[in-house]
C-alpha atoms as a PDB file:
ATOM      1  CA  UNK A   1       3.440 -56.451-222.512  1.00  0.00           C
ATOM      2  CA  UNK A   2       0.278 -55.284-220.697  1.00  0.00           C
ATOM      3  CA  UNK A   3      -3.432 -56.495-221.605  1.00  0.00           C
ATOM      4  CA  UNK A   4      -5.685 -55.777-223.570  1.00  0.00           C
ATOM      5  CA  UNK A   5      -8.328 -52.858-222.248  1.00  0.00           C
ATOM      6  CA  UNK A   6     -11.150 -54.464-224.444  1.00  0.00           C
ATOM      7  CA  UNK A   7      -9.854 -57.701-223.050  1.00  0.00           C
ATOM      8  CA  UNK A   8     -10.900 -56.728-219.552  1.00  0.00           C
ATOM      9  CA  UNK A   9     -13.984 -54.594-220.710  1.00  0.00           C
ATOM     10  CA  UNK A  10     -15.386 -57.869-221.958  1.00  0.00           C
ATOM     11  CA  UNK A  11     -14.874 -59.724-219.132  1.00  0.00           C
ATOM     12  CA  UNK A  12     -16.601 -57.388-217.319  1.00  0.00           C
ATOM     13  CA  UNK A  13     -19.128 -57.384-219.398  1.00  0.00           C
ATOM     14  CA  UNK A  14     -19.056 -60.948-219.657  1.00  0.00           C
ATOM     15  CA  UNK A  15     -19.693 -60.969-215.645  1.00  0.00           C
ATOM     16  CA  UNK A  16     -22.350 -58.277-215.918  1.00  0.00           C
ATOM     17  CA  UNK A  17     -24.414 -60.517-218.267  1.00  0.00           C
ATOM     18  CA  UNK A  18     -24.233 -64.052-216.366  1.00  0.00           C
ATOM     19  CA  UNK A  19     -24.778 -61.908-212.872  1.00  0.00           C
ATOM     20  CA  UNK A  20     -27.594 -60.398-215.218  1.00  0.00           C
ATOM     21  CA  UNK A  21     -29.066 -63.383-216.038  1.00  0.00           C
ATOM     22  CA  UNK A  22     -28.778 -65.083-212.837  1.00  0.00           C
ATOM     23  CA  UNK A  23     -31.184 -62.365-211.709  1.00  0.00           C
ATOM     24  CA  UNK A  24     -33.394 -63.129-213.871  1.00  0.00           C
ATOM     25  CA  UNK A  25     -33.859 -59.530-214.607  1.00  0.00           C
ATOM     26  CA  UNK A  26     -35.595 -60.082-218.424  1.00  0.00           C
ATOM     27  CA  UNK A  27     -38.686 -61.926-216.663  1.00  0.00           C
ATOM     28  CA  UNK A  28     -38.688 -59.018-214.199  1.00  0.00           C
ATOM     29  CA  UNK A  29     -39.060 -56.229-216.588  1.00  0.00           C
ATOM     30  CA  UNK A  30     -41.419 -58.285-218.430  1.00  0.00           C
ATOM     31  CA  UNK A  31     -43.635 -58.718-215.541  1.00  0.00           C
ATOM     32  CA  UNK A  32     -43.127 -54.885-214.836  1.00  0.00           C
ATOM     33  CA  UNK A  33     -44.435 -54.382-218.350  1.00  0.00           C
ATOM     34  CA  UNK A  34     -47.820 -56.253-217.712  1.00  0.00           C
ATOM     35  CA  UNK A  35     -49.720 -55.067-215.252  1.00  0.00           C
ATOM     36  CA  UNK A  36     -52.550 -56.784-215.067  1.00  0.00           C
ATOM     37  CA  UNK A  37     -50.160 -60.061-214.320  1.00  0.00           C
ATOM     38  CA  UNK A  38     -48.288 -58.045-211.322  1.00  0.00           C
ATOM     39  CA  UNK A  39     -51.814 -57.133-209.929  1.00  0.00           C
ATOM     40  CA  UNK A  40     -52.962 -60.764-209.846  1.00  0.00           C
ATOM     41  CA  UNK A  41     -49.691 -62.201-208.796  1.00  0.00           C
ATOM     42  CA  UNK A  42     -49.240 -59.232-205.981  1.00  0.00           C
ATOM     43  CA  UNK A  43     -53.414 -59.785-204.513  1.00  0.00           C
ATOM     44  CA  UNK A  44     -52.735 -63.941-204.217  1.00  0.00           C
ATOM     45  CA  UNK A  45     -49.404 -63.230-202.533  1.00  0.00           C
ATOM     46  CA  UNK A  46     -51.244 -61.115-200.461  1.00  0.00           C
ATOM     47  CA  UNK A  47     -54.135 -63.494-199.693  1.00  0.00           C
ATOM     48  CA  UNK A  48     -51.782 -66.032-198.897  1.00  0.00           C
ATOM     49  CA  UNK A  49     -49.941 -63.983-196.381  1.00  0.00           C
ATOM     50  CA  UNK A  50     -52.659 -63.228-195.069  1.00  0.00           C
ATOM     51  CA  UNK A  51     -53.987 -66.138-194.542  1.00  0.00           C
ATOM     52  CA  UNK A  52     -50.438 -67.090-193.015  1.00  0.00           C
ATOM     53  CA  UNK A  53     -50.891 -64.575-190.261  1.00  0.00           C
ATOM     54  CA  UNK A  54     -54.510 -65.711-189.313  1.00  0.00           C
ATOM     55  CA  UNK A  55     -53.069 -69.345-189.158  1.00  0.00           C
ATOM     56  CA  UNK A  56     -50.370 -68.276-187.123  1.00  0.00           C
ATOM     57  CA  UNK A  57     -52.328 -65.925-184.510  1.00  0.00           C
ATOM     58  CA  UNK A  58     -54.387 -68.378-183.830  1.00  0.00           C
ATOM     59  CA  UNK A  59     -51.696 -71.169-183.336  1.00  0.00           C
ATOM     60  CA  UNK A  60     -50.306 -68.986-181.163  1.00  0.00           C
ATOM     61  CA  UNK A  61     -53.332 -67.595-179.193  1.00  0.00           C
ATOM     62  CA  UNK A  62     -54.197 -71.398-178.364  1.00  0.00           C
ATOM     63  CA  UNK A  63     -50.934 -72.222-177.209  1.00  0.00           C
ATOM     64  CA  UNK A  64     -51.141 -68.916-174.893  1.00  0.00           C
ATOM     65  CA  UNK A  65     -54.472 -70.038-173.921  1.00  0.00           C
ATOM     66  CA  UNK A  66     -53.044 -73.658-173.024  1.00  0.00           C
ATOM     67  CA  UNK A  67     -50.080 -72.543-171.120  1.00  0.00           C
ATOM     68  CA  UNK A  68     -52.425 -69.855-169.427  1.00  0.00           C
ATOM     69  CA  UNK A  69     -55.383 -73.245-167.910  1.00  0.00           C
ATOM     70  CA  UNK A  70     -52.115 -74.896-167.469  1.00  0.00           C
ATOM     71  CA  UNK A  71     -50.542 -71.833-164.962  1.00  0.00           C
ATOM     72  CA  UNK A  72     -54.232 -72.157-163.589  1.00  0.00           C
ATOM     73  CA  UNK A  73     -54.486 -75.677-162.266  1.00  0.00           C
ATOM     74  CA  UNK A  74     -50.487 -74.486-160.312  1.00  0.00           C
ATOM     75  CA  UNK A  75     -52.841 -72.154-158.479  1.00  0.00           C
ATOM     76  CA  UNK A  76     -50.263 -69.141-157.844  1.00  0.00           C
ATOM     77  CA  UNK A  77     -52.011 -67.028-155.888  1.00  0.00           C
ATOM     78  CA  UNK A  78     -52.399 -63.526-157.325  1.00  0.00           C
ATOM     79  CA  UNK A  79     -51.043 -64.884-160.588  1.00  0.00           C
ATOM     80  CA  UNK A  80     -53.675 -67.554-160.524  1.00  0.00           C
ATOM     81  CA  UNK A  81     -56.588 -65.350-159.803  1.00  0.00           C
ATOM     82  CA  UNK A  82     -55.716 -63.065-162.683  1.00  0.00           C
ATOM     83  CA  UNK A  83     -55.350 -65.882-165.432  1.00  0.00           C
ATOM     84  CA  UNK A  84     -58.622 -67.099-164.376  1.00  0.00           C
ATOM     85  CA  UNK A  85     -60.655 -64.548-165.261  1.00  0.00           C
ATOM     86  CA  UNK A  86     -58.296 -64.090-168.524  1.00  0.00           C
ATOM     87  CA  UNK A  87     -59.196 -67.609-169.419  1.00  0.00           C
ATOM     88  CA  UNK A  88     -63.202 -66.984-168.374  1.00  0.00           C
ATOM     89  CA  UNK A  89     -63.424 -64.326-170.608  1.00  0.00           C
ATOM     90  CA  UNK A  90     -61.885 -65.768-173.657  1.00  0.00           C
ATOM     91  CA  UNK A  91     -63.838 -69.139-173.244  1.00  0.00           C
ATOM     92  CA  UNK A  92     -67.046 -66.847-172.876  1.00  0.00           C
ATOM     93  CA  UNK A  93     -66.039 -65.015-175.971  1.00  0.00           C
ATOM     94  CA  UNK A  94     -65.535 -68.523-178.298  1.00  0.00           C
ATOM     95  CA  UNK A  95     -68.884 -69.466-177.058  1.00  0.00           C
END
C-alpha cells in the first residue's frame, strides 16, 4: 500500500522546523521586535566597518606610496618624473 499523506506532511514539516531553527529565525524576529537593540547593534557594526575601511585605505595608500619612492629611485624617465612630484606632494601634504 501507499503512504501515509500526513506521514509526509510531517516530515516536511519536521524539515521546515530544524531548517527553521538552524536559522535562527526566533532570535531574528525578536531582535526585529526591539528596536532600540537593532539601532545599537546596526551603529557599532557600522563604526566598526568603518573603521575597517580607514584601516585599510591607509594600508593601502602606504603601500602605493612605497612602491611609488621605490619606482622613483629606478629612475624611468617620464615615468620617474611624474611619480616624483606625486610623491612631493603627498609628503608635503602629511607634513
Amino acid at each position: 500500500m501507499g503512504k501515509d499523506p500526513f506521514e509526509e506532511i510531517n516530515k516536511k514539516i519536521e524539515e521546515l522546523s530544524v531548517n527553521i531553527e538552524k536559522m535562527k529565525l526566533a532570535e531574528y524576529v525578536e531582535m526585529l521586535k526591539n528596536p532600540r537593540r537593532l539601532f545599537f547593534i546596526n551603529f557599532f557594526a557600522g563604526i566598526a566597518r568603518g573603521f575597517g575601511m580607514a584601516v585599510g585605505f591607509t594600508l593601502l595608500g602606504a603601500v602605493i606610496l612605497y612602491v611609488l619612492q621605490r619606482l622613483v629611485v629606478l629612475n624611468l624617465p617620464l615615468i620617474g618624473d611624474f611619480i616624483a612630484e606625486l610623491v612631493r606632494i603627498v609628503s608635503e601634504q602629511l607634513e
